[in-house]
C-alpha atoms as a PDB file:
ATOM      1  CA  UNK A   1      54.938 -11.846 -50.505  1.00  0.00           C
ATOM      2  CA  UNK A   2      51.712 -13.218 -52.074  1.00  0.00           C
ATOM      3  CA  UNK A   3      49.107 -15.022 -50.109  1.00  0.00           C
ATOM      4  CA  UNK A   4      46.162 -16.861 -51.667  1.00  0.00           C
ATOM      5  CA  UNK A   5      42.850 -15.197 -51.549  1.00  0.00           C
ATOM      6  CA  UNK A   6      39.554 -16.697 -52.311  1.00  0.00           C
ATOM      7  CA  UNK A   7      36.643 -13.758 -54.205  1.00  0.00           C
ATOM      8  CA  UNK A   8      33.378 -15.010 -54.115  1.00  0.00           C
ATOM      9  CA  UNK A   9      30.069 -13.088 -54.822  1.00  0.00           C
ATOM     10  CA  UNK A  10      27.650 -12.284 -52.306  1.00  0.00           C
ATOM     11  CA  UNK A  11      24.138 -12.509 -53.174  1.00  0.00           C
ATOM     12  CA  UNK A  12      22.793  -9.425 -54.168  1.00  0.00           C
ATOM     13  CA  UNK A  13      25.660  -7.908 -52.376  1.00  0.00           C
ATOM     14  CA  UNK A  14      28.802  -7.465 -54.566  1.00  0.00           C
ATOM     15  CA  UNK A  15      31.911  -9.554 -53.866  1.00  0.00           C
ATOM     16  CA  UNK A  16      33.109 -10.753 -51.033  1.00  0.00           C
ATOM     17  CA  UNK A  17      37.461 -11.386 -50.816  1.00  0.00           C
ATOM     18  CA  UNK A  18      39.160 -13.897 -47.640  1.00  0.00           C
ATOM     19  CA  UNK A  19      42.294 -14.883 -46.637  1.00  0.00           C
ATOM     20  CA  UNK A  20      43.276 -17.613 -44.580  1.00  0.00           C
ATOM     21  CA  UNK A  21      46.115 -18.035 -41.802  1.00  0.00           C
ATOM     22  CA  UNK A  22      47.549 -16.195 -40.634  1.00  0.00           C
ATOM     23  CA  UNK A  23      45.715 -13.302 -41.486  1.00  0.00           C
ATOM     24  CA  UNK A  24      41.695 -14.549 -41.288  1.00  0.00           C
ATOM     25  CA  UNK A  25      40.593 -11.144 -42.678  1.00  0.00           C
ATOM     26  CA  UNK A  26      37.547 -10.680 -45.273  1.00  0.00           C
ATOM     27  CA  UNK A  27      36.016  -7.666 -46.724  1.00  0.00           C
ATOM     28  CA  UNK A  28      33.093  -6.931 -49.326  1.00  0.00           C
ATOM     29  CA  UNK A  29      32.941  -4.701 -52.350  1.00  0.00           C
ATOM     30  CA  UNK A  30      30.825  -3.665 -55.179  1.00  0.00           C
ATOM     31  CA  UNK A  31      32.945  -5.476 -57.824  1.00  0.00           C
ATOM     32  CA  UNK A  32      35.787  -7.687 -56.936  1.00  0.00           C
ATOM     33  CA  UNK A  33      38.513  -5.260 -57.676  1.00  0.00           C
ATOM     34  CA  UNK A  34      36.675  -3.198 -54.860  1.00  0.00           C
ATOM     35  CA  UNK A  35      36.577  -6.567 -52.680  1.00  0.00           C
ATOM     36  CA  UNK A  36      40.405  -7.504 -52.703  1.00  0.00           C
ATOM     37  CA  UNK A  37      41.482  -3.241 -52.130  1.00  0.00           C
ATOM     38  CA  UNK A  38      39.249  -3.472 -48.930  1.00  0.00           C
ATOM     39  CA  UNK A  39      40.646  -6.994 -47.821  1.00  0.00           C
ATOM     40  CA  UNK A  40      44.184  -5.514 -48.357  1.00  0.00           C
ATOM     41  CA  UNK A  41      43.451  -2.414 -46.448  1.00  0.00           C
ATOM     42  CA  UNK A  42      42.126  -4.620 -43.527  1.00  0.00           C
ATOM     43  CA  UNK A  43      45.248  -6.411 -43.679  1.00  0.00           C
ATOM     44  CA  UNK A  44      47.059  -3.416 -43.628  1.00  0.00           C
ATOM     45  CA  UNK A  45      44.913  -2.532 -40.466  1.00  0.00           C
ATOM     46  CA  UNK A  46      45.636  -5.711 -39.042  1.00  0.00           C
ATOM     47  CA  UNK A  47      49.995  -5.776 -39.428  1.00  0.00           C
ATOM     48  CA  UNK A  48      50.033  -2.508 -37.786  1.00  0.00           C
ATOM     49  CA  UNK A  49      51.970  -2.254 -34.464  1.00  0.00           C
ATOM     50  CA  UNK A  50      54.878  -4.046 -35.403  1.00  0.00           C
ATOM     51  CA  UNK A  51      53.126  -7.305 -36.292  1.00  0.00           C
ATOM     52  CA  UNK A  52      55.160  -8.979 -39.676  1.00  0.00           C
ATOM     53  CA  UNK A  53      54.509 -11.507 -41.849  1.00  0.00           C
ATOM     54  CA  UNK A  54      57.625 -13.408 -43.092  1.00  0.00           C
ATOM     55  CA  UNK A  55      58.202 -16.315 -45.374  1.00  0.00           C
ATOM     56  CA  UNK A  56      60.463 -19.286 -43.632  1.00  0.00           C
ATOM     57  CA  UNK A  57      62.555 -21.590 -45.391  1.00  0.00           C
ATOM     58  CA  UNK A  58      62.785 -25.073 -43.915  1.00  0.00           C
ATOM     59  CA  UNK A  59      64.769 -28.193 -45.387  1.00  0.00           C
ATOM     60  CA  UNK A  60      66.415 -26.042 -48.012  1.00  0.00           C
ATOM     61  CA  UNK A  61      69.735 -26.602 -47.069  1.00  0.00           C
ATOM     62  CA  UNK A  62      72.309 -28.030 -49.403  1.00  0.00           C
ATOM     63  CA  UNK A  63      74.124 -31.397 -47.966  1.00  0.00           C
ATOM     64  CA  UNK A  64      76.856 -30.955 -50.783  1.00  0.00           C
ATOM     65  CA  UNK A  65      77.917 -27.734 -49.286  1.00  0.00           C
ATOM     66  CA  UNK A  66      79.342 -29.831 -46.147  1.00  0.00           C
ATOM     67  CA  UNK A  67      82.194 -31.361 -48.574  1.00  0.00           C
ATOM     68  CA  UNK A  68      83.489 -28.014 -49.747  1.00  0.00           C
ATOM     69  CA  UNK A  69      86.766 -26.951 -48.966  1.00  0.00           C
ATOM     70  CA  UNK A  70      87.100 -30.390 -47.725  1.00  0.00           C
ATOM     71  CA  UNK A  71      90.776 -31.379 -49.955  1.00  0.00           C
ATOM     72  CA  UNK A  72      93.780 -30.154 -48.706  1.00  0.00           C
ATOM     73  CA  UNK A  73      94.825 -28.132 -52.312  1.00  0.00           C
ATOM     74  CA  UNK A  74      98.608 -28.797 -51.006  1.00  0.00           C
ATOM     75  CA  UNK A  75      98.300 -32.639 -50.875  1.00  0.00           C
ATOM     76  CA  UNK A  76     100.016 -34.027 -53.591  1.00  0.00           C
ATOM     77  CA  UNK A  77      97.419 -36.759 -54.574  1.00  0.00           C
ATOM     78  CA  UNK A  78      95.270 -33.416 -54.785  1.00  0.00           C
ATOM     79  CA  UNK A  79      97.326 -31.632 -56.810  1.00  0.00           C
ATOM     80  CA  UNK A  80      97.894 -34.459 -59.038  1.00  0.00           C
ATOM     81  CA  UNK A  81      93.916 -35.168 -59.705  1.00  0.00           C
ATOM     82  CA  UNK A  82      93.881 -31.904 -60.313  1.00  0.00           C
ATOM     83  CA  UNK A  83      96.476 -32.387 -63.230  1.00  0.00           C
ATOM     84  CA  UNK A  84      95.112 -35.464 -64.781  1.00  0.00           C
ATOM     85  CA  UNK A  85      91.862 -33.931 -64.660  1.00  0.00           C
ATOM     86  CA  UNK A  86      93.122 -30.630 -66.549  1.00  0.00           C
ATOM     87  CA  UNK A  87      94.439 -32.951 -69.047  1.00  0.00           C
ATOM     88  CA  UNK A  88      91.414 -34.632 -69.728  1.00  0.00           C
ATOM     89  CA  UNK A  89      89.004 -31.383 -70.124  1.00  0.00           C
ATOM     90  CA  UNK A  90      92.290 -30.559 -72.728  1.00  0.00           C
ATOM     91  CA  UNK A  91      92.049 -33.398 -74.181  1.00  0.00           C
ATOM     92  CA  UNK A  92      88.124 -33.216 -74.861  1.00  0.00           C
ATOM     93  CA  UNK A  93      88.318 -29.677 -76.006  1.00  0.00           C
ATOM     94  CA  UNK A  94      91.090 -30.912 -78.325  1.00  0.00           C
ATOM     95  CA  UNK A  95      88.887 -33.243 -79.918  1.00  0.00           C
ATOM     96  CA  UNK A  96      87.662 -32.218 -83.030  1.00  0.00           C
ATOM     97  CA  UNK A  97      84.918 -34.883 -83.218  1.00  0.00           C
ATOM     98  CA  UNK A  98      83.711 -33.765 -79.755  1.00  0.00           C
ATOM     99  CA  UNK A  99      80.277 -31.714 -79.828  1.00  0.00           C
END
């Protein structure tokens, strides 16, 4: 999981890496390499005892997924649409002016 962190220098103190929610954490450092390896070792610090951080999906789910299955394959105006359209996907491979 990536979270966005913000690096910003410190007056005449190095660098100086944050995170936001759900993790408020900063830490400084010499450079701002040094800055982000302290703020991820704080963070590390911080998820320790069992504490997780976990990406949720929300709204993701597909509506066409409640229509599968939804033909009886043994119903005979099935099984006939089922024909006709096996035809046509013949007939438009058949084609020879068909890209």
């Amino acid at each position: 999981m990536q979270i966005p962190v913000l690096v910003e220098p410190v007056a005449n103190n190095g660098f100086r890496a944050k995170a936001g929610e759900p993790l408020p954490v900063s830490a400084e450092g010499a450079t701002p390499e040094e800055a982000v390896r302290n703020l991820r070792a704080a963070m590390d610090r911080h998820l320790r005892d069992g504490k997780q951080l976990r990406a949720v999906d929300i709204g993701t789910e597909n509506p066409w997924l409640a229509l599968a299955g939804m033909h009886d394959p043994n119903d005979p105006l099935v099984q006939e649409w089922k024909r006709e359209m096996a035809a046509y996907r013949q007939e438009i491979e058949d084609d020879p002016d068909h890209p």
